[in-house]
C-alpha atoms as a PDB file:
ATOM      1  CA  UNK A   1     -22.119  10.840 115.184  1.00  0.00           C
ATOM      2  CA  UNK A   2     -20.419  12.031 118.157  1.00  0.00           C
ATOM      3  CA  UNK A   3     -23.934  11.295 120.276  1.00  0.00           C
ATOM      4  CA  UNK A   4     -23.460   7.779 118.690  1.00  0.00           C
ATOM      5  CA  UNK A   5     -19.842   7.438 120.092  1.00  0.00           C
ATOM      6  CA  UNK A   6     -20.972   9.044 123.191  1.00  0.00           C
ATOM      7  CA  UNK A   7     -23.902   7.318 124.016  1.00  0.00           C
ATOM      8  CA  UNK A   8     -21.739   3.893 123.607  1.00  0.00           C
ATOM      9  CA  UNK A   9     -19.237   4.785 125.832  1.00  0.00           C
ATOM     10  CA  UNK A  10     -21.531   6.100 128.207  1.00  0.00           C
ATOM     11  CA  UNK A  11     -23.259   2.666 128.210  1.00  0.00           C
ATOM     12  CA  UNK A  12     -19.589   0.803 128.184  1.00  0.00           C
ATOM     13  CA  UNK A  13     -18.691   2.839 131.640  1.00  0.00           C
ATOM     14  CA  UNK A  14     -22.105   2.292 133.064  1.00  0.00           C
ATOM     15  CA  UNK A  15     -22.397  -1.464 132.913  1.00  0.00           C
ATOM     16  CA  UNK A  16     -19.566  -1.858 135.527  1.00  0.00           C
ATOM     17  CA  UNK A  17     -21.465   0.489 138.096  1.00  0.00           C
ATOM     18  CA  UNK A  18     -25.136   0.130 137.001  1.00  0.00           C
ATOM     19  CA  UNK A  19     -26.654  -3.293 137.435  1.00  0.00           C
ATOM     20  CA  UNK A  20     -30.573  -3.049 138.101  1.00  0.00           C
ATOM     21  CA  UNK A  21     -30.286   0.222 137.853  1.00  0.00           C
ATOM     22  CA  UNK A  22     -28.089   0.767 140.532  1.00  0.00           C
ATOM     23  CA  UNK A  23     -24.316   2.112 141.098  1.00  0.00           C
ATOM     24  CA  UNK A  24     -21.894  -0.461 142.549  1.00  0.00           C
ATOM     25  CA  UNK A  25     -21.542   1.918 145.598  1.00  0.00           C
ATOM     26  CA  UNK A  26     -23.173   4.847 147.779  1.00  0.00           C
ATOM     27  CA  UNK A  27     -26.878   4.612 148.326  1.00  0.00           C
ATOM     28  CA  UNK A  28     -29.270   3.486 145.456  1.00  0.00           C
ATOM     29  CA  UNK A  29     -29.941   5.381 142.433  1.00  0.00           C
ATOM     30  CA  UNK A  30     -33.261   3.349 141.168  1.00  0.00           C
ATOM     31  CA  UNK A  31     -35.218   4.679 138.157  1.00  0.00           C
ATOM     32  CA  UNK A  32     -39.218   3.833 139.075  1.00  0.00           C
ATOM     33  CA  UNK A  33     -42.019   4.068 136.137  1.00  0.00           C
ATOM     34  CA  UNK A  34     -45.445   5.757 136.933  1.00  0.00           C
ATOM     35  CA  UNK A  35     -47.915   5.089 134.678  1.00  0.00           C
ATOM     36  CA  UNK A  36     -49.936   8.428 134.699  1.00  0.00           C
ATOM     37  CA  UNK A  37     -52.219   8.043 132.059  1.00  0.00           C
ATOM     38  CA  UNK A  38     -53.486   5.491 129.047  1.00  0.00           C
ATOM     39  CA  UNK A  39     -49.623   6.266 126.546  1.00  0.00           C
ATOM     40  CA  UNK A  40     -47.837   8.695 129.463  1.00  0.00           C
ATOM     41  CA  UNK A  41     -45.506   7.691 132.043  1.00  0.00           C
ATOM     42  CA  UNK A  42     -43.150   9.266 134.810  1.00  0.00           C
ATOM     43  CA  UNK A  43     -39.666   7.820 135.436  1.00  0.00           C
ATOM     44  CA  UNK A  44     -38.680   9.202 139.019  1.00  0.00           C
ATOM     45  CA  UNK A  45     -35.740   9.271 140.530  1.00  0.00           C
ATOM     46  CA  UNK A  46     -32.302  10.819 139.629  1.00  0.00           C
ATOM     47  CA  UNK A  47     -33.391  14.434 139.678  1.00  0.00           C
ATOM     48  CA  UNK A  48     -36.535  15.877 138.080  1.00  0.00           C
ATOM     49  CA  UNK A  49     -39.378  13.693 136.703  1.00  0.00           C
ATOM     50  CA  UNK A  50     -38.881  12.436 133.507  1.00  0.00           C
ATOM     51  CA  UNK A  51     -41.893  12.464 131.423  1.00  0.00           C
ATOM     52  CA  UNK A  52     -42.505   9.422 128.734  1.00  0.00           C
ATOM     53  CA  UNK A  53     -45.260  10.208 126.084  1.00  0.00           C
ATOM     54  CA  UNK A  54     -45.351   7.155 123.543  1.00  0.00           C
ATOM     55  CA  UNK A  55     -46.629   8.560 120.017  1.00  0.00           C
ATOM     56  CA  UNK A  56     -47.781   6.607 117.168  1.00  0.00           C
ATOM     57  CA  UNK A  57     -43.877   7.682 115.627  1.00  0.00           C
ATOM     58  CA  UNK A  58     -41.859   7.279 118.577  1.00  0.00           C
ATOM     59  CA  UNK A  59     -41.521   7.714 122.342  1.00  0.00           C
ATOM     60  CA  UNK A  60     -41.771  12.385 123.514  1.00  0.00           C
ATOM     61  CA  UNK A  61     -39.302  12.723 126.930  1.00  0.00           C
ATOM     62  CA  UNK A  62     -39.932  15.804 128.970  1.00  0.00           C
ATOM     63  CA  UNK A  63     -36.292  16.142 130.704  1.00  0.00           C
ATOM     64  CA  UNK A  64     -33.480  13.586 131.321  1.00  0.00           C
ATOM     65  CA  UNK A  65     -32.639  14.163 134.412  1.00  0.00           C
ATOM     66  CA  UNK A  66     -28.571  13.892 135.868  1.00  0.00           C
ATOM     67  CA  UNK A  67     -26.144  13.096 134.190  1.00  0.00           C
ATOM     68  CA  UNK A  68     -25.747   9.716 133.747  1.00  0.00           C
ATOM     69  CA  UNK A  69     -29.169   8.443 134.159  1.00  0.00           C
ATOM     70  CA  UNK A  70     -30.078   7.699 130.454  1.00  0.00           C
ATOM     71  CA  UNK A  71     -29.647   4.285 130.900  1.00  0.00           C
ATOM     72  CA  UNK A  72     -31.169   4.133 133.468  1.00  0.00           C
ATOM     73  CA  UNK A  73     -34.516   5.447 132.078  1.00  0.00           C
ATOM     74  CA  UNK A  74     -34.620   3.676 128.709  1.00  0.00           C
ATOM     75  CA  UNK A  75     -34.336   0.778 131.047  1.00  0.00           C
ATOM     76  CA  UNK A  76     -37.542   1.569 132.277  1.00  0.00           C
ATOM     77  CA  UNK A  77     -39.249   3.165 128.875  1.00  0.00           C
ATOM     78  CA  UNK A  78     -38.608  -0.049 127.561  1.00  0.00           C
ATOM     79  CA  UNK A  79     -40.866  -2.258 129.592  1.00  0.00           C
ATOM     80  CA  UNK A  80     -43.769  -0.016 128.383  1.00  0.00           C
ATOM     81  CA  UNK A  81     -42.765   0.371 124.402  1.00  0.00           C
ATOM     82  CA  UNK A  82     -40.306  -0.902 122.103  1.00  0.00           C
ATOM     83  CA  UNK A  83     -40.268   2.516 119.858  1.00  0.00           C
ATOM     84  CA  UNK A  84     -37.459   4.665 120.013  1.00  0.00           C
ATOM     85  CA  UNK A  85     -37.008   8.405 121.525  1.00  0.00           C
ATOM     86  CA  UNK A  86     -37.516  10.697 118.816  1.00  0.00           C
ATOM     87  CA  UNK A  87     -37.976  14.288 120.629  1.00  0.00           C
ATOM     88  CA  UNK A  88     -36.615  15.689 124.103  1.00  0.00           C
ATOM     89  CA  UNK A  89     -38.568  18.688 125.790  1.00  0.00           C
ATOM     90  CA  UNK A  90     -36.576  20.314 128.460  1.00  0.00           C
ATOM     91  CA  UNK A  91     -38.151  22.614 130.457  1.00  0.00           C
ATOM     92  CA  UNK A  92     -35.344  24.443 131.776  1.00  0.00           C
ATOM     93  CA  UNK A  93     -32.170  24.932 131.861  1.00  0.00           C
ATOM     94  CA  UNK A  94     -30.232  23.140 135.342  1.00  0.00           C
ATOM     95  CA  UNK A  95     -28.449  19.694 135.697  1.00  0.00           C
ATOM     96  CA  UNK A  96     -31.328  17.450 137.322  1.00  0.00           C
ATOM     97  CA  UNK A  97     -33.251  17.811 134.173  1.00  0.00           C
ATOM     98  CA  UNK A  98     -31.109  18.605 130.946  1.00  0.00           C
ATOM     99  CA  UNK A  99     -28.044  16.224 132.358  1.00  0.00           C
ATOM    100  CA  UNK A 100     -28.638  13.126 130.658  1.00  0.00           C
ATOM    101  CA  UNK A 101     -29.789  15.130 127.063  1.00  0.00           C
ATOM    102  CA  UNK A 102     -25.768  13.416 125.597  1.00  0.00           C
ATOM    103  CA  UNK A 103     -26.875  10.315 125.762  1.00  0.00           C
ATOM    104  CA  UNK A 104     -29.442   9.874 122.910  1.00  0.00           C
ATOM    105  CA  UNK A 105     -28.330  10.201 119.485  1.00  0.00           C
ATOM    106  CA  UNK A 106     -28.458  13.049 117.097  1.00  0.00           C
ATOM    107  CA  UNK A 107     -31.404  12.429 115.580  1.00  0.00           C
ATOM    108  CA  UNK A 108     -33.381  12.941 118.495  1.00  0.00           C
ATOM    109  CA  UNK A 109     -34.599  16.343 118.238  1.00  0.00           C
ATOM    110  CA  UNK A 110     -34.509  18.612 121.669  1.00  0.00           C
ATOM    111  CA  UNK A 111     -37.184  21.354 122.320  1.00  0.00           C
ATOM    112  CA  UNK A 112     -37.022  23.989 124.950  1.00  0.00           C
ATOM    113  CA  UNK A 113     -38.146  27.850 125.449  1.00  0.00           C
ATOM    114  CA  UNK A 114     -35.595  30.295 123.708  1.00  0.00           C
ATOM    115  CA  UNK A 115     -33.831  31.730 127.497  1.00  0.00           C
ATOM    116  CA  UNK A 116     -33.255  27.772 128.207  1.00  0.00           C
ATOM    117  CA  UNK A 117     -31.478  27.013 125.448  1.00  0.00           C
ATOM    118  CA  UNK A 118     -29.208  30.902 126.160  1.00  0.00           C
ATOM    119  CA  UNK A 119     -28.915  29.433 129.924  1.00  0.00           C
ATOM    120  CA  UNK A 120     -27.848  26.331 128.931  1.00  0.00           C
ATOM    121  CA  UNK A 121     -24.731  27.481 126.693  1.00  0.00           C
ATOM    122  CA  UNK A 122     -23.650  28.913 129.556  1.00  0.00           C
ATOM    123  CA  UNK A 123     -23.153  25.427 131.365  1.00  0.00           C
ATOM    124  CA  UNK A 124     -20.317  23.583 130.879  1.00  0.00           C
ATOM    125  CA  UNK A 125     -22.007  20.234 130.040  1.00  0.00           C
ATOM    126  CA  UNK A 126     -22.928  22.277 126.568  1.00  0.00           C
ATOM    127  CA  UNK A 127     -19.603  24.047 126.001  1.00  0.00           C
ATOM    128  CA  UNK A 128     -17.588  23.028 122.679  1.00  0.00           C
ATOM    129  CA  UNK A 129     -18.340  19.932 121.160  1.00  0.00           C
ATOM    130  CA  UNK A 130     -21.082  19.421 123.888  1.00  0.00           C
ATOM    131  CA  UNK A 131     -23.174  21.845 121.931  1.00  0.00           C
ATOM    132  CA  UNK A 132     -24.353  19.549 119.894  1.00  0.00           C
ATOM    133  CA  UNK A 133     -26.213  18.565 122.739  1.00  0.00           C
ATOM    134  CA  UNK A 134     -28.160  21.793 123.362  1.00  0.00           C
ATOM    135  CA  UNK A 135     -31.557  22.610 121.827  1.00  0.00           C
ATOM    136  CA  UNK A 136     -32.418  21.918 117.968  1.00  0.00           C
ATOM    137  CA  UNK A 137     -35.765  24.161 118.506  1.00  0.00           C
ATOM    138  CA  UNK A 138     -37.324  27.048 120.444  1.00  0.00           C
ATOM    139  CA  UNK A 139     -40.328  28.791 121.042  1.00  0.00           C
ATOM    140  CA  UNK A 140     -40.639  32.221 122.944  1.00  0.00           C
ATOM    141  CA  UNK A 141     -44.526  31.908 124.054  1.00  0.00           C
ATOM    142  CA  UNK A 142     -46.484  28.774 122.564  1.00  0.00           C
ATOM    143  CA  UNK A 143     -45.396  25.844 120.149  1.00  0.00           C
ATOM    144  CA  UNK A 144     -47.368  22.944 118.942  1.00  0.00           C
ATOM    145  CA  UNK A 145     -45.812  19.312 118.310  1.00  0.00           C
ATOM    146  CA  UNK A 146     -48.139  17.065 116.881  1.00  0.00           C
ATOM    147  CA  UNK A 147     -51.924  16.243 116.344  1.00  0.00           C
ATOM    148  CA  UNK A 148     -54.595  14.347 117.750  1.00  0.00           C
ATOM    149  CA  UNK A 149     -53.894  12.464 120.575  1.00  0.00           C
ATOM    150  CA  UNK A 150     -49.976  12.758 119.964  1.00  0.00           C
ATOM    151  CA  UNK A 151     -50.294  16.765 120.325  1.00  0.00           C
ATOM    152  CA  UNK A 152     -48.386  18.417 122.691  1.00  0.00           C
ATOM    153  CA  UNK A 153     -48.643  22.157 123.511  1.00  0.00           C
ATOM    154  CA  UNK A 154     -45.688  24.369 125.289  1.00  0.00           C
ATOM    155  CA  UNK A 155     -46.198  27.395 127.061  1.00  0.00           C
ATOM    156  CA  UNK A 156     -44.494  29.682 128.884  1.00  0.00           C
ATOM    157  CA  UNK A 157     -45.949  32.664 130.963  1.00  0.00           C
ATOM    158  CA  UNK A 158     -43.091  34.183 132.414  1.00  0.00           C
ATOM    159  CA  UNK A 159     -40.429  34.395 134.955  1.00  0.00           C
ATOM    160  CA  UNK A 160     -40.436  32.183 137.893  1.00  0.00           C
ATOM    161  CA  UNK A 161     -38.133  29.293 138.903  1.00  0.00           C
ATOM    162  CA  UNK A 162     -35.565  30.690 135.775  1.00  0.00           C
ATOM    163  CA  UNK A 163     -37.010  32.988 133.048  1.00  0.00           C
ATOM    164  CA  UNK A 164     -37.124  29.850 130.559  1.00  0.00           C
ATOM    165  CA  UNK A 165     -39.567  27.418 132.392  1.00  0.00           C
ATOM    166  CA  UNK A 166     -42.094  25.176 129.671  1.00  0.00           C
ATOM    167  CA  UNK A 167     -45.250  24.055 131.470  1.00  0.00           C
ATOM    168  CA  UNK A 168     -45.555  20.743 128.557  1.00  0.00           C
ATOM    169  CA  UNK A 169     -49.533  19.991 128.001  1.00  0.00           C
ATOM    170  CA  UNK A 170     -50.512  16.741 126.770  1.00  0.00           C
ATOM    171  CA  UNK A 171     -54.202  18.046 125.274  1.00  0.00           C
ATOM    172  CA  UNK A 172     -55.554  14.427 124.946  1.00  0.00           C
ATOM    173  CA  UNK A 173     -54.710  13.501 128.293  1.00  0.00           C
ATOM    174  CA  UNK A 174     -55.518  16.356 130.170  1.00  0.00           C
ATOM    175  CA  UNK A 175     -52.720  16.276 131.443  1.00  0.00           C
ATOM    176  CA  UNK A 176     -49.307  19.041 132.059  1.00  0.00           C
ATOM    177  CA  UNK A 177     -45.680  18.760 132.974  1.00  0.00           C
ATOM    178  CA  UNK A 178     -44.644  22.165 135.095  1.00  0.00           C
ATOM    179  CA  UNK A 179     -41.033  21.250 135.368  1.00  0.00           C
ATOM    180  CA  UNK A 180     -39.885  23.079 138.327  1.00  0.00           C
ATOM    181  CA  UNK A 181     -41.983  26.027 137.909  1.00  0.00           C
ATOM    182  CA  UNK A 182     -44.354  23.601 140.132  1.00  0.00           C
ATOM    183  CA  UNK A 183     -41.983  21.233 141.707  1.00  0.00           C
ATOM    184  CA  UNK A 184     -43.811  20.003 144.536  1.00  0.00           C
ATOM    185  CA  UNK A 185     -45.816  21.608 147.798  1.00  0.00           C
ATOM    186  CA  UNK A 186     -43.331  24.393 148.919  1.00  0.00           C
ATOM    187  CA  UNK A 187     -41.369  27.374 148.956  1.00  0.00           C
ATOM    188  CA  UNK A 188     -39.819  27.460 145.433  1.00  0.00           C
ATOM    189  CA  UNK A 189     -36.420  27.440 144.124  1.00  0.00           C
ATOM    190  CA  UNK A 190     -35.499  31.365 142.431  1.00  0.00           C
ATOM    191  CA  UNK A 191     -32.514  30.712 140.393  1.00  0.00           C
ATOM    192  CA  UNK A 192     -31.821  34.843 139.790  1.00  0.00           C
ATOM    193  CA  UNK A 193     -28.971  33.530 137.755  1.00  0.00           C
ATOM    194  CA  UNK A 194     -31.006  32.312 135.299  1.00  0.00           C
ATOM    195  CA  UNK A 195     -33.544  35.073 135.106  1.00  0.00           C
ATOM    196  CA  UNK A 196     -35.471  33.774 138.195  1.00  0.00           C
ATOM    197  CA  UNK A 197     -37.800  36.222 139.861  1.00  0.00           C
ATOM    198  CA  UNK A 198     -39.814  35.999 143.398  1.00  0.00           C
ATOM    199  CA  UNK A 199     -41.820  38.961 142.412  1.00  0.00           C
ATOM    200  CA  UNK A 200     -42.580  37.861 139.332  1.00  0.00           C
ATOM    201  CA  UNK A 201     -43.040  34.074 139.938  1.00  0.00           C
ATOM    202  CA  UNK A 202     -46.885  34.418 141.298  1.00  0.00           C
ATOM    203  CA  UNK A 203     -47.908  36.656 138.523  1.00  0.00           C
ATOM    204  CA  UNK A 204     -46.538  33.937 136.468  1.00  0.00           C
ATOM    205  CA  UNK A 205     -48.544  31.283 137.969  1.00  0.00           C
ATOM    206  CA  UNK A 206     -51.575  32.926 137.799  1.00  0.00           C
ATOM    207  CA  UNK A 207     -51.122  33.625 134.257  1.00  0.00           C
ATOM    208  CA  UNK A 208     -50.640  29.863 133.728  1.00  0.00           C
ATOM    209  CA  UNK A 209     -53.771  29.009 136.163  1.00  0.00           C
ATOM    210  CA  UNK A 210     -55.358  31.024 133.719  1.00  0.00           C
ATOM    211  CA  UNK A 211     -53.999  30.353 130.693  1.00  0.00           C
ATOM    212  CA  UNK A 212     -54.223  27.031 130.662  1.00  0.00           C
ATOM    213  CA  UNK A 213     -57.474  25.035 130.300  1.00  0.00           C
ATOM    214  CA  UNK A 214     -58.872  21.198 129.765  1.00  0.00           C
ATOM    215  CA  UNK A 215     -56.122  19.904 132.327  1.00  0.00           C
ATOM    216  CA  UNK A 216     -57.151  18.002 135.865  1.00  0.00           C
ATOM    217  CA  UNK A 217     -53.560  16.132 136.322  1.00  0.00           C
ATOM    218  CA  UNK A 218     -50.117  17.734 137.366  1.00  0.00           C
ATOM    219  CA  UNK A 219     -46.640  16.551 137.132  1.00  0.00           C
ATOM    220  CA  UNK A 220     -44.419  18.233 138.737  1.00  0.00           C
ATOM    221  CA  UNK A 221     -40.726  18.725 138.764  1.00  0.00           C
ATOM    222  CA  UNK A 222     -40.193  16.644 141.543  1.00  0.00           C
ATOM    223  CA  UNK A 223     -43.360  15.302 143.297  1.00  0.00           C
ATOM    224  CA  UNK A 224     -45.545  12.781 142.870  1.00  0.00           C
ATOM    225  CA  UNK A 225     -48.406  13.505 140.562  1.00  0.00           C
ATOM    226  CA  UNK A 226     -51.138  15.657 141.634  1.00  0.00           C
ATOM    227  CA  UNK A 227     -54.418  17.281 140.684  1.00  0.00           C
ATOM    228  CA  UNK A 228     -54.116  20.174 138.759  1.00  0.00           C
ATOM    229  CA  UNK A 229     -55.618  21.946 141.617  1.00  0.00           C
ATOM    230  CA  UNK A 230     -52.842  21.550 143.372  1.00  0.00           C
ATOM    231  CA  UNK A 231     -51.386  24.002 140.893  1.00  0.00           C
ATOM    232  CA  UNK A 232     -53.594  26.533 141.280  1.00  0.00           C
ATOM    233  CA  UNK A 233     -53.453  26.439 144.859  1.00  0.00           C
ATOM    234  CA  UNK A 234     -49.682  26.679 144.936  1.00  0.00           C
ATOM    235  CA  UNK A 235     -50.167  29.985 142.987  1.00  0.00           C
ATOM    236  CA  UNK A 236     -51.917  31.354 145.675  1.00  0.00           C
ATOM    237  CA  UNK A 237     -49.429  29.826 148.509  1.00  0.00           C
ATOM    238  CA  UNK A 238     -47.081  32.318 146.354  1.00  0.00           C
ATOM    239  CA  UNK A 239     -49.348  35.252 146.139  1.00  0.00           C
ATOM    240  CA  UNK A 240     -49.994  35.007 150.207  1.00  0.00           C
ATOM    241  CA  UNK A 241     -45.818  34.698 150.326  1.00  0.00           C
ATOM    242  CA  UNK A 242     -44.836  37.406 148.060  1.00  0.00           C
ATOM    243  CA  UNK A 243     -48.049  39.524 149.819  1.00  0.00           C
ATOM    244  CA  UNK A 244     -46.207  39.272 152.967  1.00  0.00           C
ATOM    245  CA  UNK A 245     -42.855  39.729 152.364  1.00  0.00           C
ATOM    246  CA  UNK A 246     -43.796  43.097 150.874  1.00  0.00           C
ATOM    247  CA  UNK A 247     -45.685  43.925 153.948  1.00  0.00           C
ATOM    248  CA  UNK A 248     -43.284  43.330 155.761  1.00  0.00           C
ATOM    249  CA  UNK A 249     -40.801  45.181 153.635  1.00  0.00           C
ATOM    250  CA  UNK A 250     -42.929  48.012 153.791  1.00  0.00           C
ATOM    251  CA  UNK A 251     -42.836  48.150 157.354  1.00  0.00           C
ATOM    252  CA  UNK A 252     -39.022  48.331 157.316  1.00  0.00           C
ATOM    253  CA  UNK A 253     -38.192  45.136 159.060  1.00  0.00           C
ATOM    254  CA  UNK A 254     -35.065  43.047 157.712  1.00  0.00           C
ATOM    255  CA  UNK A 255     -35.697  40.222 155.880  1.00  0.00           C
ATOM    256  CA  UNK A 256     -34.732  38.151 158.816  1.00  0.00           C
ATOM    257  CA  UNK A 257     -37.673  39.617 160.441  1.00  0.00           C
ATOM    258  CA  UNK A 258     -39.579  39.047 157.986  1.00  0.00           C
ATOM    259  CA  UNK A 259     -39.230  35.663 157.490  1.00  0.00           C
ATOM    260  CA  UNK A 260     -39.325  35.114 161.319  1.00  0.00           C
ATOM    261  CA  UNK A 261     -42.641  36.631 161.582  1.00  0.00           C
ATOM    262  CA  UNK A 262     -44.285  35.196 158.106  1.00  0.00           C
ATOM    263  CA  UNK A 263     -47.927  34.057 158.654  1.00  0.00           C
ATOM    264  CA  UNK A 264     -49.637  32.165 156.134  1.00  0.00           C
ATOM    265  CA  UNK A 265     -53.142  31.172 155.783  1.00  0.00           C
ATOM    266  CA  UNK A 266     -53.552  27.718 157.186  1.00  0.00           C
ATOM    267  CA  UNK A 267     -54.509  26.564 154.037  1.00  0.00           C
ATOM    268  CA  UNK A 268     -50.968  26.079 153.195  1.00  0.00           C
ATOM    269  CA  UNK A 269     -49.984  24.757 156.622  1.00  0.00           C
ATOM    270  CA  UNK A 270     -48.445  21.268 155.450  1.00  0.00           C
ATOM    271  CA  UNK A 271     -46.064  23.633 152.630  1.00  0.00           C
ATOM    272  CA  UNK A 272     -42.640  22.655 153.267  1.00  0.00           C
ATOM    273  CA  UNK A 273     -40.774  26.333 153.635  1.00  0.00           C
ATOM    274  CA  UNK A 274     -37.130  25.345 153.685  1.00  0.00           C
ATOM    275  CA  UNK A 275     -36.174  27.946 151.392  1.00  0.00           C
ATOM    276  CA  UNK A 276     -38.322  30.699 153.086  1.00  0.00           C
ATOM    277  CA  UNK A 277     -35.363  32.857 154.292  1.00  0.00           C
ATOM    278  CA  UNK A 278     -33.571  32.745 150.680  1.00  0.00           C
ATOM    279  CA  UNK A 279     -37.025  33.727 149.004  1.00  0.00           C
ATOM    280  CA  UNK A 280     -37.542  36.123 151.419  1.00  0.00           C
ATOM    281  CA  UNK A 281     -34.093  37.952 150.798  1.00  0.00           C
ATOM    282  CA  UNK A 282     -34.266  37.494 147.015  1.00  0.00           C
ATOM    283  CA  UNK A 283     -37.775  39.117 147.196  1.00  0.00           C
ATOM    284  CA  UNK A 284     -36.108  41.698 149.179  1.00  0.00           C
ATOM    285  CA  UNK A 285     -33.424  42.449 146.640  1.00  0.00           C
ATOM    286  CA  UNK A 286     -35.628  42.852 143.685  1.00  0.00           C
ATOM    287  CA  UNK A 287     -37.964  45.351 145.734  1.00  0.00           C
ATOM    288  CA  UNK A 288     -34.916  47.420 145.880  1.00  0.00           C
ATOM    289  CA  UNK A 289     -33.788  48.000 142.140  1.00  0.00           C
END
């Protein structure tokens, strides 16, 4: 009941800022649909990708973005399907992605790996009352939702981005949902906080290169979609990282040195590196313990 209550005022407050999507100041805040494949869609916009798989029962959202934003991507699930939202997968644990889970009702069931749903009691949006907003199920390695061509397979294969991230598989489609494990053509964000690890994180995505078969499309966490090539190729931009920043460790410069003298194959020449110097010093830190 209290996601009923919630949800209304939510929607109350939002009609005086939202019309078309769009607050009644500041820049705009537009929710686009990507059709992806035949029943599977991408709402962009607001934070990470939101994923919309419509079911013969009812419509499968992989994350929900900021707060605030439910709204604003029914608005655009409901040009594709009339059915409601029956499940929400998040595949980790911060803001961008799990921010919007309050607005659907209680009956809409939320999945996510075991250490999401511990990192997410820790945020405030989930403290108290909120909790009824936090995950009704979780998995530690693999969990199957569904059959046919509604099935949908979770797996996680380690630490990485946070040590709870759900690569979401749609089987049928050939298609998977990385969250932010994969969110786009760069350096990575580590969130240590959350049981992030640089070491780790190409081990991880080898593991899921591996692991995971039948799938040629990628969404990521915050990119356009992509072949699933792309995937496998930015587990070995992270290999080549992690490869040199241990080289470099072992030659005793400082991380700043490191960073300022990291060479890369030129495979990986258009990778954005923004957060280069924080990976590089987070890398740094867990080579010491």
């Amino acid at each position: 009941m209290r996601r009923v209550l919630l949800m209304g005022i939510l929607v109350a407050a939002g009609a005086v800022g939202i019309v078309a999507g769009q607050p009644a100041s500041g820049p705009p805040q537009v929710a686009e649909l990507v059709k992806v494949k035949d029943n599977l869609f991408v709402v962009k916009g607001g934070g990470g990708n939101t994923a919309a798989f419509v079911t013969g029962s009812g419509v499968v959202l992989v994350d929900t973005k900021l707060a605030g934003w439910g709204e604003r991507i029914m608005q655009q699930v409901r040009t594709v399907t009339d059915k409601p939202v029956t499940m929400i997968i998040n595949t980790h644990t911060h803001g961008d992605h799990v921010g919007s889970n309050d607005f659907f009702a209680a009956s809409v069931e939320v999945v996510a790996h075991a250490n999401t749903k511990a990192n997410m009691e820790k945020m405030p949006a989930f403290v108290g009352e909120k909790a009824t907003f936090l995950p009704d199920r979780t998995y530690a390695d693999t969990l199957t939702i569904g059959t046919g061509p509604d099935r949908i397979d979770l797996r996680h294969f380690g630490a990485g981005h946070t040590n709870g991230d759900t690569i979401v598989i749609f089987p049928a489609l050939k298609v998977a949902h990385t969250g932010d494990l994969f969110a786009g053509l760069g350096t990575p964000l580590i969130d240590t906080r959350n049981g992030g690890s640089g070491l780790a994180y190409p081990d991880t995505l080898k593991k899921a290169a591996a692991g995971i078969t039948g799938v040629d499309t990628v969404i990521p966490g915050h990119a356009d979609v992509m072949p699933w090539a792309k995937f496998v190729e930015f587990g070995e931009f992270n290999a080549a990282f992690v490869a040199a920043v241990r080289q470099a460790a072992a030659e005793g410069k400082t991380p700043e040195a490191a960073f300022a003298g990291l060479k890369l194959p030129d495979t990986f020449k258009d990778y954005q590196i923004g957060r280069g110097q924080a990976n590089v010093t987070t890398i740094y830190g867990e080579l010491k313990r």
